[in-house]
Protein backbone atom coordinates (compact mmCIF):
# COMPACT_ATOMS: atom_id res chain seq x y z
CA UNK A 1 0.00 0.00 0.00
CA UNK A 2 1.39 3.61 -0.94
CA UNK A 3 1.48 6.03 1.30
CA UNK A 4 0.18 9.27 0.32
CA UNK A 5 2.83 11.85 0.78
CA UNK A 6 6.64 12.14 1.42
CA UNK A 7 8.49 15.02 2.67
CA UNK A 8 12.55 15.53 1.86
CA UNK A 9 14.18 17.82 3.88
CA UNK A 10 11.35 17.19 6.65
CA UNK A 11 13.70 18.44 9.76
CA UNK A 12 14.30 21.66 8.12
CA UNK A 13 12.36 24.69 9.11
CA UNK A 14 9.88 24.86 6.04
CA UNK A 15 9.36 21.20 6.09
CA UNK A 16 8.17 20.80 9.72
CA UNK A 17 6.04 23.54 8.77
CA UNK A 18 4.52 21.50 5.90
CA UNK A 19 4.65 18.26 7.39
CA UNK A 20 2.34 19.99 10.65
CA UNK A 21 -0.15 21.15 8.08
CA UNK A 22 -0.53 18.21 6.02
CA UNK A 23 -1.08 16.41 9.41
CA UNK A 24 -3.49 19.04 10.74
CA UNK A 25 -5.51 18.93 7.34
CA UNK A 26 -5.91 14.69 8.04
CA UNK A 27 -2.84 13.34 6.07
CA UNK A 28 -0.66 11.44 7.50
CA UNK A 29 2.79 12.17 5.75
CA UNK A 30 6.73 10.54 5.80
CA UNK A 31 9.37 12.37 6.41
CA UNK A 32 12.49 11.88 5.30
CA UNK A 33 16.10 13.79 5.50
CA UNK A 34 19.67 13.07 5.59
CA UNK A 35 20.55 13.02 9.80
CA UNK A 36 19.35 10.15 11.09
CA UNK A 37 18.67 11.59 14.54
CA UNK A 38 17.20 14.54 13.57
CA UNK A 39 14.08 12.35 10.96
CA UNK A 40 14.05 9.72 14.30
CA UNK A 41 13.18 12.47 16.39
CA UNK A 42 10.84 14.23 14.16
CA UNK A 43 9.42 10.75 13.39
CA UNK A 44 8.46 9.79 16.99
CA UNK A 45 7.03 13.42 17.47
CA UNK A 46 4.70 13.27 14.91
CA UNK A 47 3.73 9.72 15.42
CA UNK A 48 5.28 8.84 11.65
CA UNK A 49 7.44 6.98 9.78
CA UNK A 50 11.02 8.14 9.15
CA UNK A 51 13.12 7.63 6.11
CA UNK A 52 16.60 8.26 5.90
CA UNK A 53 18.41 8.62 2.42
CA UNK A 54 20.50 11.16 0.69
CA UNK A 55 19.98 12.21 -2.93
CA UNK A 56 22.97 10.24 -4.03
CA UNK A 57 21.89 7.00 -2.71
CA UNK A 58 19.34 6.08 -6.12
CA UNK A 59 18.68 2.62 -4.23
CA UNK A 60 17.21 3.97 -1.18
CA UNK A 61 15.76 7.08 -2.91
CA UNK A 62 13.62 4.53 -4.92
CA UNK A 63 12.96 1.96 -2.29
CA UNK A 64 11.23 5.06 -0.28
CA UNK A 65 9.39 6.38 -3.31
CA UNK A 66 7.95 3.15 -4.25
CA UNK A 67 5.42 3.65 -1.55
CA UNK A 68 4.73 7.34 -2.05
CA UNK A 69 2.24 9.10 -4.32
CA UNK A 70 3.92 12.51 -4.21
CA UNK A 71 7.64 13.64 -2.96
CA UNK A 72 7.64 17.03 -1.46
CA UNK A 73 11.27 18.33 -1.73
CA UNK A 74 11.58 20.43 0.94
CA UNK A 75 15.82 20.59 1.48
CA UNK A 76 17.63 23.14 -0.14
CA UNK A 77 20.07 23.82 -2.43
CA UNK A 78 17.46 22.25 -4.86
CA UNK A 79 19.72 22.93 -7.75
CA UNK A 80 21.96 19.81 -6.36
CA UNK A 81 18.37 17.77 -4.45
CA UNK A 82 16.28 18.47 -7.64
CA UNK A 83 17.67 16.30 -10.01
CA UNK A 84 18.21 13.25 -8.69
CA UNK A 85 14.71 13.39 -7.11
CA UNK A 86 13.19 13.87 -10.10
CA UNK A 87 15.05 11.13 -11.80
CA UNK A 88 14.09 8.86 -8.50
CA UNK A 89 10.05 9.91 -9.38
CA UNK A 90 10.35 9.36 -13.01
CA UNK A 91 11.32 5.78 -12.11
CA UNK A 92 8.86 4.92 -9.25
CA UNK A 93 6.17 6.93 -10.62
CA UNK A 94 5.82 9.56 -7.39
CA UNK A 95 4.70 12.88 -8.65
CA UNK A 96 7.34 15.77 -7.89
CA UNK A 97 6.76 19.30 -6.02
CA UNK A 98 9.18 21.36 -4.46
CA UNK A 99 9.67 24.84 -2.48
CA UNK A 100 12.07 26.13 -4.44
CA UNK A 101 12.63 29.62 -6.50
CA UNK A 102 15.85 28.95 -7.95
CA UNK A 103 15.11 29.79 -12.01
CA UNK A 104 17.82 26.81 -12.77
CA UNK A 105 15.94 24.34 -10.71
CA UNK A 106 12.83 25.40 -12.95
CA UNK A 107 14.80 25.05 -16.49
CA UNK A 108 16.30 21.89 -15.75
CA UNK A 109 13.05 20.17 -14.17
CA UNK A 110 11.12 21.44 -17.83
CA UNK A 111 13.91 19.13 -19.64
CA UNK A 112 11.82 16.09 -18.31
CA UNK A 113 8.65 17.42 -19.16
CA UNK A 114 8.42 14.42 -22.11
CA UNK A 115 9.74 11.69 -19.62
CA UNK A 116 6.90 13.02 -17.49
CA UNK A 117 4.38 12.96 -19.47
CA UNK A 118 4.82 9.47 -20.45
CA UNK A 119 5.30 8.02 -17.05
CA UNK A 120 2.00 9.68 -16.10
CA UNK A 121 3.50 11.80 -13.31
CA UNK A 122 3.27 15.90 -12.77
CA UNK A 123 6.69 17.65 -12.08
CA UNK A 124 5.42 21.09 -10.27
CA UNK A 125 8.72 23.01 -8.80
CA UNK A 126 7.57 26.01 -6.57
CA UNK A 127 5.00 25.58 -4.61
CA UNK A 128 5.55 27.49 -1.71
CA UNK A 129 5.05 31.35 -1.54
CA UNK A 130 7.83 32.62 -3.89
CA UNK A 131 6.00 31.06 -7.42
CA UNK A 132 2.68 30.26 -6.52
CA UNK A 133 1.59 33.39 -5.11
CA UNK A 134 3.64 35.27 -8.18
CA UNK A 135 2.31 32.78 -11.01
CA UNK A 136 -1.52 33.21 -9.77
CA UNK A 137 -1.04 37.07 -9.78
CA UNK A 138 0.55 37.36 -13.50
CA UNK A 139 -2.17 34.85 -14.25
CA UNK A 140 -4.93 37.45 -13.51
CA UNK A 141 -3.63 40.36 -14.55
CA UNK A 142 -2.70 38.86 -17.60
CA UNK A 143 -6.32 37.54 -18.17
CA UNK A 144 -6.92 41.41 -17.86
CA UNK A 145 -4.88 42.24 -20.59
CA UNK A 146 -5.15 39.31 -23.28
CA UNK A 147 -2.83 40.98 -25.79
CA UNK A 148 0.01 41.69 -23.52
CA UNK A 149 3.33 41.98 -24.06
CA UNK A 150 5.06 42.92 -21.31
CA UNK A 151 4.62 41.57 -17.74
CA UNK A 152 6.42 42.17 -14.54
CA UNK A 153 6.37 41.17 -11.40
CA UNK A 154 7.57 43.02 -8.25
CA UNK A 155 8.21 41.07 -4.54
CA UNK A 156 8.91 43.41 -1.56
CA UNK A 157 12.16 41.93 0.48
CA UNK A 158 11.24 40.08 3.47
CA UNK A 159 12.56 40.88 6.74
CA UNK A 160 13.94 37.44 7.77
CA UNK A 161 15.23 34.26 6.48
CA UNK A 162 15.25 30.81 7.26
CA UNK A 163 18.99 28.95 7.01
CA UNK A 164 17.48 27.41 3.82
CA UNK A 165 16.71 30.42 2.34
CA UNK A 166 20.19 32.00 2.84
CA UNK A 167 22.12 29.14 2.12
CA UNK A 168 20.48 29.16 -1.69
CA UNK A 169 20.65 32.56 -2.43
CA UNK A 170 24.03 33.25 -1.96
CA UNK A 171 24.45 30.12 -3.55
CA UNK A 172 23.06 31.83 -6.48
CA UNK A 173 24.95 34.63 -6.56
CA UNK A 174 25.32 35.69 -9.98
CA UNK A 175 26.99 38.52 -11.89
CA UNK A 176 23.86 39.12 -14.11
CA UNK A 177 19.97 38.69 -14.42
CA UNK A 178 17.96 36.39 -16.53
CA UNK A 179 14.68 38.42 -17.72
CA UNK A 180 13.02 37.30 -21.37
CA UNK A 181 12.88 39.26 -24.12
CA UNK A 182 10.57 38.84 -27.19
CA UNK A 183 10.10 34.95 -26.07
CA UNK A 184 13.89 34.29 -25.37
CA UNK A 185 15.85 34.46 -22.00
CA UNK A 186 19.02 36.77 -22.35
CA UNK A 187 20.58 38.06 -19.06
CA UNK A 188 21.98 41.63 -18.03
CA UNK A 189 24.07 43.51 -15.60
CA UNK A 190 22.95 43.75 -12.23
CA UNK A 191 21.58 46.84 -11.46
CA UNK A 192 20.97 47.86 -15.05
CA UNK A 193 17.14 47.46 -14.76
CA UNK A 194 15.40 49.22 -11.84
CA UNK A 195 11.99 50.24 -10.81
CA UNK A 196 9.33 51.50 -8.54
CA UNK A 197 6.40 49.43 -7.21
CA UNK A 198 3.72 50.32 -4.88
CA UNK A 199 3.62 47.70 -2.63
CA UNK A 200 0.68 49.41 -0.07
CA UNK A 201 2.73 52.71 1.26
CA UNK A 202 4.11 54.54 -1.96
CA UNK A 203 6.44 53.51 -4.73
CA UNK A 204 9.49 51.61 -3.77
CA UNK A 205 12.63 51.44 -5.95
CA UNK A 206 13.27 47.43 -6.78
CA UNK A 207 15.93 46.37 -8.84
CA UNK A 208 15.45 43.06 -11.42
CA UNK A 209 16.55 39.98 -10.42
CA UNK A 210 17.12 36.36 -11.33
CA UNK A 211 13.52 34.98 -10.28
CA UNK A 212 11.98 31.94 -11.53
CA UNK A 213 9.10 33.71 -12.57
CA UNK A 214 10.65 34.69 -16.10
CA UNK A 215 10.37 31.00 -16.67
CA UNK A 216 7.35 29.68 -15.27
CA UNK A 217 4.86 33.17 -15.80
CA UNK A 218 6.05 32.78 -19.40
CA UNK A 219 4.28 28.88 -19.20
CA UNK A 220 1.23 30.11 -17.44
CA UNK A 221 0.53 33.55 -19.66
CA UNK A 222 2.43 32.83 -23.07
CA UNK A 223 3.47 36.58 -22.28
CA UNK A 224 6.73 37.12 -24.81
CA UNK A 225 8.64 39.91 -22.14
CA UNK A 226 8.82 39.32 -18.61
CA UNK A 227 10.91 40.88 -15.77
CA UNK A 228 10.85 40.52 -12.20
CA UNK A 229 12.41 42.91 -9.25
CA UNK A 230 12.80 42.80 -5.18
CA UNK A 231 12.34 45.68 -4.04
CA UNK A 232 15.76 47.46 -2.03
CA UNK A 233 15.89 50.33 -0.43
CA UNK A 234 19.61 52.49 -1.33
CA UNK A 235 22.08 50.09 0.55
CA UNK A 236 20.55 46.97 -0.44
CA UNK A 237 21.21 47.80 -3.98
CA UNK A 238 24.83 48.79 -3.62
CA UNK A 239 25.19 45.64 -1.26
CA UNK A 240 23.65 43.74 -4.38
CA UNK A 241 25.72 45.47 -6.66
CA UNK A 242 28.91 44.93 -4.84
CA UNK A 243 28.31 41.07 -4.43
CA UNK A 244 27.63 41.06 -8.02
CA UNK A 245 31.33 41.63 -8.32
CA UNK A 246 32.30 38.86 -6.66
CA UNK A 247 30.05 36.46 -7.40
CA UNK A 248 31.84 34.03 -9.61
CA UNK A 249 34.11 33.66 -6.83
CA UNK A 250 30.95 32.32 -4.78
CA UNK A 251 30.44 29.49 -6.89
CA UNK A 252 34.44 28.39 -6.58
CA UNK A 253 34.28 25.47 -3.72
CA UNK A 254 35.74 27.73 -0.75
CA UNK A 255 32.84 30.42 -1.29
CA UNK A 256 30.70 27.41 -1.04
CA UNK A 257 32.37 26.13 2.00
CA UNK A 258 32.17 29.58 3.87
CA UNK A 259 28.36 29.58 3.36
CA UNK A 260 27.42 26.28 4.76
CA UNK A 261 29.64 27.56 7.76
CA UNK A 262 28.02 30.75 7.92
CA UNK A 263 24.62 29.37 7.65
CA UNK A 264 25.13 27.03 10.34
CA UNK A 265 25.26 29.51 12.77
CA UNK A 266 22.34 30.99 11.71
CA UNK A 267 18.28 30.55 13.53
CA UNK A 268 16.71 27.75 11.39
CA UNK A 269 14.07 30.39 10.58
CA UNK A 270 12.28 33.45 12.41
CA UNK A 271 10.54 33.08 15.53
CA UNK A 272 6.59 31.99 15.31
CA UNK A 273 5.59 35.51 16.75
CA UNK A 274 7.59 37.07 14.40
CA UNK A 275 6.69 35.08 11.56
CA UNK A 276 3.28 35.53 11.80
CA UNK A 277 3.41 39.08 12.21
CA UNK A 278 5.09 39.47 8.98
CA UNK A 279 3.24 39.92 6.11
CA UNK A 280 4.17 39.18 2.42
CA UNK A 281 3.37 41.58 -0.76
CA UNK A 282 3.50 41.08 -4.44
CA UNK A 283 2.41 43.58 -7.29
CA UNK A 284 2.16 41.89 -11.10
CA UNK A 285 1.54 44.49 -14.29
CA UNK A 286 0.58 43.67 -17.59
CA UNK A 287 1.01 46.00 -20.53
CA UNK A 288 0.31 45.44 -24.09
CA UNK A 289 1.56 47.27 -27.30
CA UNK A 290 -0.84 50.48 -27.09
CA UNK A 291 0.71 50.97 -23.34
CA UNK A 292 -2.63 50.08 -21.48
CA UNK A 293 -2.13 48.48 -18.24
CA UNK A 294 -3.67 46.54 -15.46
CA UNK A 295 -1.78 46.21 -12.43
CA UNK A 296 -2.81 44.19 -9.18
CA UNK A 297 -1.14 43.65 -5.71
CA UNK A 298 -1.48 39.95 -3.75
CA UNK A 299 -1.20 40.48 0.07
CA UNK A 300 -0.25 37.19 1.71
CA UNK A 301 0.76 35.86 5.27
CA UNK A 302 4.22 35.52 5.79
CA UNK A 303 6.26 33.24 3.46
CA UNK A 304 6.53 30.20 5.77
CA UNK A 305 3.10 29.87 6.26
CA UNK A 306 2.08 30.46 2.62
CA UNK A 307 4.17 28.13 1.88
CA UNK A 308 2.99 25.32 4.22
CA UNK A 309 -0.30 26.20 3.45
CA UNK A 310 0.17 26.01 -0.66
CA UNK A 311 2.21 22.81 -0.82
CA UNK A 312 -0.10 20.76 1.75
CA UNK A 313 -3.15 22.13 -0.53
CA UNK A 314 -1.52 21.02 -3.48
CA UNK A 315 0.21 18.02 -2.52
CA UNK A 316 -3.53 16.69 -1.43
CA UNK A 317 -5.40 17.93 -4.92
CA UNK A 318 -3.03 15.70 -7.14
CA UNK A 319 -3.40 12.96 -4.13
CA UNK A 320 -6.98 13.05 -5.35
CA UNK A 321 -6.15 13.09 -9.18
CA UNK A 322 -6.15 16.46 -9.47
CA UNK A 323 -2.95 17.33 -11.60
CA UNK A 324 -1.73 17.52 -15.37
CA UNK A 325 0.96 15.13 -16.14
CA UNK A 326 4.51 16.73 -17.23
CA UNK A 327 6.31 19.80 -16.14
CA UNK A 328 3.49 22.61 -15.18
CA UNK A 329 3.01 25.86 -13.07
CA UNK A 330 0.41 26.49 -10.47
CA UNK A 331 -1.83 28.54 -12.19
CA UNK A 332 -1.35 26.71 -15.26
CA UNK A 333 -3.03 23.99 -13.57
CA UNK A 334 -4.98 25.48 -11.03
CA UNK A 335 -5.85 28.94 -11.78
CA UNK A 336 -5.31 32.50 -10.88
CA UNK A 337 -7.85 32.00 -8.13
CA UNK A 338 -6.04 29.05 -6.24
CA UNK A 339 -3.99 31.77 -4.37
CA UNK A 340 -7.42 33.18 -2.65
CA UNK A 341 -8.38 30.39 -1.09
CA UNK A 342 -5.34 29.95 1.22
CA UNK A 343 -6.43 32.09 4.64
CA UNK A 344 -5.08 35.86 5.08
CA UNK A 345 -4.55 36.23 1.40
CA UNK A 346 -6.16 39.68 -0.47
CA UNK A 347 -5.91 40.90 -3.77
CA UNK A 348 -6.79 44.13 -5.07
CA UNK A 349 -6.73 46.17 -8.48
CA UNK A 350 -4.57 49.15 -8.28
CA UNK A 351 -3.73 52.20 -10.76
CA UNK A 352 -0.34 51.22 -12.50
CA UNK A 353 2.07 53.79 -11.28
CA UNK A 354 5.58 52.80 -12.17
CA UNK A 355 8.53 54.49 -13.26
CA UNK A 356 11.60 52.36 -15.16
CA UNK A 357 15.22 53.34 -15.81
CA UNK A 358 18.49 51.38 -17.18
CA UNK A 359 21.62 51.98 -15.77
C-alpha cells in the first residue's frame, strides 16, 4: 500500500512547517532527510514513519518512493536535491513538487517534461510562496490584458530568512539577471534594470533579479517579455551590486564552504511571533503594445506559512487526481484563483504607477 505523501528535507524549518499542516488537514505524511537523529526524532514526534536517504543513494531514494504518491522536496540547495529526485520519481512513478525559487531548478526540471508525461507523473517546482503566489497574480492580470506583451512582477524583500533560504541565495549569486525578451531568455548587468512598485505605502525602488518567474509566468501567460524585481531600499542595492562583483568567486568550492559555515550559525528560521506578524506583498503588471495596463497587488501571510499552506493544498489535490501530467506551473493547472483560497490572502486592483530606468 502507498502512502500518500513524502516530505525531503522534513527536519528543516519549512518542512516541519509543511509536514504539521498536512497532518493538521488529516494526512498522515513521511518524512524523510539526511541526519538520522534529527528524521528519528521528528518521526516519533509526529507519530510517523522516518526515512533516511540522501539524494545520491538512487537505491534507497527509490525503495522510499515506491510507496509514495507525491515527494515534497523540501531541502535546499534544490539545484543539487532536484535532479536526482526527479530522476528517483520518473522511475517509481511519485509525482514531484518542491519549495524552491531557484530559475535553474525550474529550467532543468522542464527538460523532463516528455519523460513526465509518459510516465504519467506531474513535475510542479515552486510551490511554496515565492511562485505560486507570483504565477496566480501574473495569471490574472494577464487575463486582464489578453494581448500583452510585457509583464512584470515586483516582490517586496522580506525581513527574515530561514537557514534554507540563505544558504540558496548566496548560492546563487550571480553577476547578471535572466529576464526574457521577445520569447527568449538573455541576461543583463545587475543593477541595469530598476523600478518602482507600490507595494501598499508609496512607490518603492526594486531592482530586477534572477527569479523563476521569467520561466514559469512565461508557461502560465504565453506573455513574450517578462521581468521581475525585489524591491531594495539604497544600501541593499549597492550591497547587491557589490556582491555582483564577486560572485563568480561564490560558486568556486571555498565560497561554497564559507556559506554552509556561515549558515550554520544561523536561527533555522524566524521566531513563530515574528513570523506571523510578517506579512508578504507582491504587485504583477501587464502591458500590451498600445501601453494600457492593469496592475494588481497579492497580500499574503508571511512566506513560511504560505508556503505550508500552498504545498499541503496542493500536494492533497493531485493525491486526489487532481494534476496535469509533465512539467506545469500552479496557475497553469490550477488557476489565478487558487492563491485566494489559502487564509489571510487579499488581492486588489490598483492604478499602474511605475517608473523604469536602465543603468
Amino acid at each position: 500500500m502507498r502512502h500518500r505523501v513524502l516530505i525531503y528535507g522534513a527536519t528543516g524549518y519549512t518542512g516541519r512547517l509543511i509536514a504539521a499542516r498536512l497532518q493538521d488537514s488529516g494526512s498522515e505524511p513521511v518524512i524523510a532527510g539526511r541526519s538520522p537523529q534529527r528524521v528519528q526524532a521528528l518521526a516519533a514526534q509526529l507519530g510517523v514513519t522516518g526515512w533516511v536517504m540522501t539524494p545520491d543513494d538512487p537505491n534507497t531514494l527509490d525503495e522510499a518512493l515506491g510507496n509514495v504518491d507525491v515527494l515534497i522536496n523540501a531541502a535546499s540547495p534544490f539545484a543539487l536535491t532536484a535532479p536526482p529526485l526527479i530522476q528517483s520519481c520518473l522511475r517509481t512513478k511519485a509525482h514531484y513538487l518542491d519549495i524552491t525559487g531557484e530559475l535553474p531548478v525550474f529550467q532543468d526540471a522542464f527538460g523532463y517534461d516528455a519523460a513526465a508525461r509518459e510516465r504519467g507523473i506531474m513535475i510542479m517546482p515552486g510551490t511554496g510562496l515565492g511562485i505560486v503566489a507570483s504565477d496566480c497574480l501574473a495569471a490574472h492580470v494577464a487575463s486582464l490584458v489578453p494581448d500583452a506583451k510585457y509583464l512584470r512582477i515586483g516582490l517586496l524583500r522580506p525581513s527574515s530568512f530561514s537557514r534554507g533560504t540563505f544558504r540558496s541565495a548566496l548560492g546563487l549569486a550571480n553577476s547578471r539577471v535572466s529576464i526574457r525578451r521577445n520569447d527568449q531568455m538573455i541576461s543583463l548587468p545587475v543593477g541595469r534594470l530598476q523600478r518602482t512598485f507600490d507595494f501598499g505605502d508609496g512607490e518603492r525602488q526594486s531592482v530586477a533579479v534572477s527569479w523563476a518567474d521569467v520561466f514559469t509566468a512565461w508557461h502560465s501567460t504565453g506573455i513574450k517579455n517578462i521581468e521581475a524585481y525585489f524591491e531594495a531600499n539604497f544600501a541593499s542595492r549597492t550591497f547587491y551590486q557589490l556582491g555582483a562583483g564577486v560572485a563568480d568567486a561564490m560558486q568556486l568550492s571555498p565560497a561554497k564552504t564559507l556559506i554552509d559555515a556561515v549558515a550554520g550559525v544561523l536561527p533555522e528560521g524566524p521566531p513563530e511571533d515574528q513570523r506571523r506578524a510578517e506579512r508578504c506583498v507582491i504587485v504583477a503588471e501587464a502591458e500590451n503594445s498600445w501601453r494600457q495596463k492593469r496592475c494588481a497587488r497579492l497580500q499574503t501571510p508571511d512566506g513560511y506559512s504560505f508556503t505550508a499552506e500552498a504545498t499541503a493544498a496542493i500536494a492533497q489535490r493531485v493525491i486526489c487526481g487532481d494534476f496535469v501530467s509533465g512539467f506545469q506551473t500552479p496557475a497553469k493547472v490550477y488557476g489565478a484563483d487558487l492563491v485566494l483560497e489559502f487564509e489571510g490572502t487579499h488581492r486588489e486592483e490598483i492604478r499602474a504607477a511605475f517608473s523604469a530606468h536602465a543603468t
